[in-house]
N, C-alpha and C. Protein backbone atom coordinates (compact mmCIF):
# COMPACT_ATOMS: atom_id res chain seq x y z
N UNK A 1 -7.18 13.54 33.64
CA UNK A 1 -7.67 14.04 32.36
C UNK A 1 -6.48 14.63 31.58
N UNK A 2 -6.51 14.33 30.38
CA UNK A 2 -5.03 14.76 29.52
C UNK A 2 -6.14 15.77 28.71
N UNK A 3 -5.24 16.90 28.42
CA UNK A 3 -5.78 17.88 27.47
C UNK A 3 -5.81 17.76 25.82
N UNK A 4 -6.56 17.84 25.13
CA UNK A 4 -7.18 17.46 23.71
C UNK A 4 -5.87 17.90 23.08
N UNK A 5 -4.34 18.80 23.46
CA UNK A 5 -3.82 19.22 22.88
C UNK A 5 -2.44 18.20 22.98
N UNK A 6 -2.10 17.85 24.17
CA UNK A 6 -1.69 16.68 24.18
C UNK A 6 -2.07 15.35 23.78
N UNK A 7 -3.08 14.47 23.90
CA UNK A 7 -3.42 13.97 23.21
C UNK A 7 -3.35 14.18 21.79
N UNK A 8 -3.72 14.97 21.31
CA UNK A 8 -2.75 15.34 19.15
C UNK A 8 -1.74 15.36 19.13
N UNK A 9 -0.92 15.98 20.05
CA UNK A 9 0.41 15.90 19.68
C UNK A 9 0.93 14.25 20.03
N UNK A 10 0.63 13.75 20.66
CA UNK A 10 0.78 12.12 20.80
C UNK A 10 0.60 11.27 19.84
N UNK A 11 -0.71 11.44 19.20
CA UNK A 11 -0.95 10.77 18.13
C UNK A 11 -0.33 11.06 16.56
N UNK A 12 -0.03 12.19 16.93
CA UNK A 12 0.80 12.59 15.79
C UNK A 12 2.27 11.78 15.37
N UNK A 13 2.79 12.14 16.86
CA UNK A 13 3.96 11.07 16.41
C UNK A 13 4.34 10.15 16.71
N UNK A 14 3.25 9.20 17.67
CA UNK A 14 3.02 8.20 16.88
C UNK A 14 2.64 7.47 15.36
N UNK A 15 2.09 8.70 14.68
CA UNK A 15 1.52 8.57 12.99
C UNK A 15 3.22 8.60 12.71
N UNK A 16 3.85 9.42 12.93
CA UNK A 16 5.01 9.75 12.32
C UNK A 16 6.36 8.81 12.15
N UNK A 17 6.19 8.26 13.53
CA UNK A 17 7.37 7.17 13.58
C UNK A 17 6.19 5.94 13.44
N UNK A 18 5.09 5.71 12.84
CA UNK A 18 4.35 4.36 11.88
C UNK A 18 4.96 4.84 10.70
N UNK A 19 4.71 6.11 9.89
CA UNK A 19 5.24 5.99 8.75
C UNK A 19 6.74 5.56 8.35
N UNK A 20 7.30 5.66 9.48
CA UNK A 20 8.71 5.33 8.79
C UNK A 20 8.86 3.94 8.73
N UNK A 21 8.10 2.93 9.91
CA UNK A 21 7.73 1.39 10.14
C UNK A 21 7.51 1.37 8.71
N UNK A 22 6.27 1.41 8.25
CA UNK A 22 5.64 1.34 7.00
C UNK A 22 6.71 1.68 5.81
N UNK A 23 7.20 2.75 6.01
CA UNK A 23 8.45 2.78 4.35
C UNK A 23 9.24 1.68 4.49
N UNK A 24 9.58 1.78 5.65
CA UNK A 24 11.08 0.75 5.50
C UNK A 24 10.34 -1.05 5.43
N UNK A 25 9.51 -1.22 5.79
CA UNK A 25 8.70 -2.60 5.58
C UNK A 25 8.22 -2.64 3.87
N UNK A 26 7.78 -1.52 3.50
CA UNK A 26 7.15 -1.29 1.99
C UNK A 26 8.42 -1.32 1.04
N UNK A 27 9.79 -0.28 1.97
CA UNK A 27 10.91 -0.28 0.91
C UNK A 27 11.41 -1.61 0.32
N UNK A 28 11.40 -2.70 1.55
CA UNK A 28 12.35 -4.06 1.28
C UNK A 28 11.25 -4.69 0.33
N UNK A 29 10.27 -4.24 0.43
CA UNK A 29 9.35 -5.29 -1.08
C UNK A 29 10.42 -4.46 -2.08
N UNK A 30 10.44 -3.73 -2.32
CA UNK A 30 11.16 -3.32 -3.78
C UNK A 30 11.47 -4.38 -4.78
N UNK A 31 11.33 -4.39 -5.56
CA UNK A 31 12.22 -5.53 -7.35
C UNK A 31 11.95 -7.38 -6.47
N UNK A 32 11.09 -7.26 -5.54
CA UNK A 32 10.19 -8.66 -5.24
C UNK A 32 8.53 -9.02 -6.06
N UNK A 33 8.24 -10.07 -6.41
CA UNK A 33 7.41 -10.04 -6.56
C UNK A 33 6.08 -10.78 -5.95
N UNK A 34 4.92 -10.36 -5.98
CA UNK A 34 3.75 -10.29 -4.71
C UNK A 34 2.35 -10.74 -5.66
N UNK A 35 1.93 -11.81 -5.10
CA UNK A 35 0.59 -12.19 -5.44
C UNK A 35 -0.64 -11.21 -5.23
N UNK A 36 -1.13 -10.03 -5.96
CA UNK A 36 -2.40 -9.50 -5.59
C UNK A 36 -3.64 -10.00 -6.30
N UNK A 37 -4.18 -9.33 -5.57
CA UNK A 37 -5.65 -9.33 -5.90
C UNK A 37 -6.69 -7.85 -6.30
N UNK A 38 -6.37 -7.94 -7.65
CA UNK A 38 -7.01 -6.37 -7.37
C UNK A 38 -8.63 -6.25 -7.46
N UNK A 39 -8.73 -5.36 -6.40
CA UNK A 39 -9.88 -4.49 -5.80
C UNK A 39 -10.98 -3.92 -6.70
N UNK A 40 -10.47 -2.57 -7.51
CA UNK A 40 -10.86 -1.53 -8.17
C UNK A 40 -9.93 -0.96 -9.36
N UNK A 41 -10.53 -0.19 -10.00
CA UNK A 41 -9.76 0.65 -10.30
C UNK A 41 -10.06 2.18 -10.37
N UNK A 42 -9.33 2.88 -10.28
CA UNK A 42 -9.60 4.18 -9.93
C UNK A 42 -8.75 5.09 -10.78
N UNK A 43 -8.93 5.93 -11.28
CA UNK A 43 -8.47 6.76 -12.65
C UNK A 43 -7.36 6.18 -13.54
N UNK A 44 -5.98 6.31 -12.97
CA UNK A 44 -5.42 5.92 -13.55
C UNK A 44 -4.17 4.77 -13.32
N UNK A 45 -5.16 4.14 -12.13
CA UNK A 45 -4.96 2.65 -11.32
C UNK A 45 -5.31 2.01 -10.89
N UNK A 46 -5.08 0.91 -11.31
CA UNK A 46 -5.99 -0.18 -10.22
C UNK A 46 -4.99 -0.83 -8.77
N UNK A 47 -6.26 -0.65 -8.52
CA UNK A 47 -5.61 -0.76 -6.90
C UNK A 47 -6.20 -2.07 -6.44
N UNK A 48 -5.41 -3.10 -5.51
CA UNK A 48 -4.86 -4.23 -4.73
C UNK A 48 -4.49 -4.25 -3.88
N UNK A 49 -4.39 -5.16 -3.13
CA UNK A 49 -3.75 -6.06 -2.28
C UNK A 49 -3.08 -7.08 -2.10
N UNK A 50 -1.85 -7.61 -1.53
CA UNK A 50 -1.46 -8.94 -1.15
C UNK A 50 -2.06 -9.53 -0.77
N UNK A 51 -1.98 -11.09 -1.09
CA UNK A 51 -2.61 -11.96 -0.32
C UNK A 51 -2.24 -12.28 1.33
N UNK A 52 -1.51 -11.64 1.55
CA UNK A 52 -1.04 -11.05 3.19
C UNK A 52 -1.81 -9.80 4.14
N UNK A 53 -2.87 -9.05 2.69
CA UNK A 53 -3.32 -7.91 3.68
C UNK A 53 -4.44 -7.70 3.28
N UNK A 54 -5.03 -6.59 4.68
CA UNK A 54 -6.62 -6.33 4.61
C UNK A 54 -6.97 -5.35 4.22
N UNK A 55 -7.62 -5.52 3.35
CA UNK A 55 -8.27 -3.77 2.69
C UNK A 55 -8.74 -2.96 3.51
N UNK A 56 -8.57 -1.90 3.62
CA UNK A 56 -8.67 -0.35 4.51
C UNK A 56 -8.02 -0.36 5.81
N UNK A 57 -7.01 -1.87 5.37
CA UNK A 57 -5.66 -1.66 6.98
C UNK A 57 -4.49 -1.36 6.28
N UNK A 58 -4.23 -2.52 5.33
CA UNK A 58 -2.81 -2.02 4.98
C UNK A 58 -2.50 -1.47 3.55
N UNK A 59 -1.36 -1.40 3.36
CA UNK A 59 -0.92 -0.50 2.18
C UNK A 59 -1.91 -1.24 0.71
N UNK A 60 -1.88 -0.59 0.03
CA UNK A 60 -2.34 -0.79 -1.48
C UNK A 60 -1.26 -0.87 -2.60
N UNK A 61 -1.69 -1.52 -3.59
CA UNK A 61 -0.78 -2.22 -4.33
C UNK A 61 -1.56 -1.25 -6.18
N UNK A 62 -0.60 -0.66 -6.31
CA UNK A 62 -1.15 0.38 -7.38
C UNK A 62 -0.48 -0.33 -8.73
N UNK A 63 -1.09 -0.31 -9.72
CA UNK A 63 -1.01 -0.69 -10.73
C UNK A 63 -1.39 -0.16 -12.10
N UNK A 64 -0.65 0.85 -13.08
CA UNK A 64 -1.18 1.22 -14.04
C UNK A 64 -2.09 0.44 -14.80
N UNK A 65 -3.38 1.57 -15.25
CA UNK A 65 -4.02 1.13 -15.93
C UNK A 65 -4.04 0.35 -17.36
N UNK A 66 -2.71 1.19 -17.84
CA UNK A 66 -2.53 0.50 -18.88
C UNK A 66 -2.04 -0.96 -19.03
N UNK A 67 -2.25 -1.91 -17.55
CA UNK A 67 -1.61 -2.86 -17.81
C UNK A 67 -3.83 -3.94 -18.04
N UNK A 68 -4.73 -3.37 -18.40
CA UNK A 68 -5.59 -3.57 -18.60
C UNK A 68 -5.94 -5.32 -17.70
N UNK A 69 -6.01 -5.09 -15.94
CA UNK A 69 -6.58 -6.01 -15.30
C UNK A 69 -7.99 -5.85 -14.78
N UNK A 70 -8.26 -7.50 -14.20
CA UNK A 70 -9.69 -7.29 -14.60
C UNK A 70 -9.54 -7.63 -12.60
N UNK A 71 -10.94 -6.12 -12.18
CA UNK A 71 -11.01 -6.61 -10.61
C UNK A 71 -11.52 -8.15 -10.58
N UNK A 72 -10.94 -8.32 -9.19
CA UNK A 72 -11.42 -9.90 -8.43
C UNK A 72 -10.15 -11.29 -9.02
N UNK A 73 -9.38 -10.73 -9.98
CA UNK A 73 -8.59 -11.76 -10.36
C UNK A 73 -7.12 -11.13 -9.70
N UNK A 74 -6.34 -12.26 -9.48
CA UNK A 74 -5.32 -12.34 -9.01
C UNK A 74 -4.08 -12.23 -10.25
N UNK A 75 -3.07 -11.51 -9.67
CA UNK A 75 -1.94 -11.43 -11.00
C UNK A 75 -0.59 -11.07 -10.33
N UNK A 76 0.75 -11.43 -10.40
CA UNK A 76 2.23 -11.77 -10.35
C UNK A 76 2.26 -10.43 -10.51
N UNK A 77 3.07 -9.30 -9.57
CA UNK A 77 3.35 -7.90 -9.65
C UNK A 77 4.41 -8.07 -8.82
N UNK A 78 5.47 -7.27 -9.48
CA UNK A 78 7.00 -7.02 -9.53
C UNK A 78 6.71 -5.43 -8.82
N UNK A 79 6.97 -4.98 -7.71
CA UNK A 79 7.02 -3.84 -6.63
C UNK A 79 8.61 -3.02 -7.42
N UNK A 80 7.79 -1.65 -7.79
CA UNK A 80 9.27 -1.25 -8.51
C UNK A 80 8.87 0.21 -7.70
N UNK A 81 8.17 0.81 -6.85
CA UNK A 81 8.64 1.62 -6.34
C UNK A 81 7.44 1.63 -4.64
N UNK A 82 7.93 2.06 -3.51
CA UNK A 82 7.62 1.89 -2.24
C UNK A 82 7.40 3.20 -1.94
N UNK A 83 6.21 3.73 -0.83
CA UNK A 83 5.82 4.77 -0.42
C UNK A 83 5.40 4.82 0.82
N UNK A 84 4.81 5.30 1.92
CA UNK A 84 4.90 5.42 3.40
C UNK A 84 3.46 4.30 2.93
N UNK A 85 2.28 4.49 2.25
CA UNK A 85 1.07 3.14 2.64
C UNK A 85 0.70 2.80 1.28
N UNK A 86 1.95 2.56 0.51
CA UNK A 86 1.38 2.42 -1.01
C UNK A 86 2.98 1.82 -1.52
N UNK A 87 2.24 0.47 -2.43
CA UNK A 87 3.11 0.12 -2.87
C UNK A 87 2.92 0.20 -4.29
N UNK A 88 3.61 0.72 -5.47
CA UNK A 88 3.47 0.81 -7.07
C UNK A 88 4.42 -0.38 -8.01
N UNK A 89 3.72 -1.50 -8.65
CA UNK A 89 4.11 -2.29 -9.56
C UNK A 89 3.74 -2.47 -10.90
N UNK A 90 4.05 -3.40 -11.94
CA UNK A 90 3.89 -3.42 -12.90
C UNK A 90 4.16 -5.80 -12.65
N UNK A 91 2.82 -5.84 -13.93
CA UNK A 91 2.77 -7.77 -14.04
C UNK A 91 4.00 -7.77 -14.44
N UNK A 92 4.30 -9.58 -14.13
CA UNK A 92 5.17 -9.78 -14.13
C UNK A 92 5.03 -10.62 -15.66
């Protein structure tokens, strides 16, 4: 039996060294550009995916609103800045 306190601290950093997996995989998208598909939108973004990933697994593909897309259609996004599960672009 492992104690509930070990066990957190395990999973923790394991969370910790994923996030850095995740930046440095999210960083090299940078100034590439990525086929999404957006989802939703949500205040003051609409949010996506690659056609490489699964919604509520991997990172999200954020997109100002002001670039006025419509959910369920697909659109050419240029990755201009990378975050530990979030990637932020603008159409291409």
């Amino acid at each position: 039996e492992i104690p509930d306190n070990v066990k957190e601290a395990r999973v923790s950093e394991l969370m910790e060294i994923q996030q850095e997996i995740s930046f440095s995989l999210n960083e090299s998208k940078i100034d590439k550009s990525h086929r999404i598909i957006v989802d939703r939108r949500e205040g003051e973004f609409f949010i996506g995916r690659t056609e490489h990933d699964s919604p509520e697994v991997d990172q999200e593909v954020l997109v100002p609103a002001e670039y006025n897309m419509v959910p369920g259609n697909f659109y050419d996004i240029r990755i201009t800045e990378a975050r530990e599960f979030d990637l932020y672009g603008k159409p291409v």
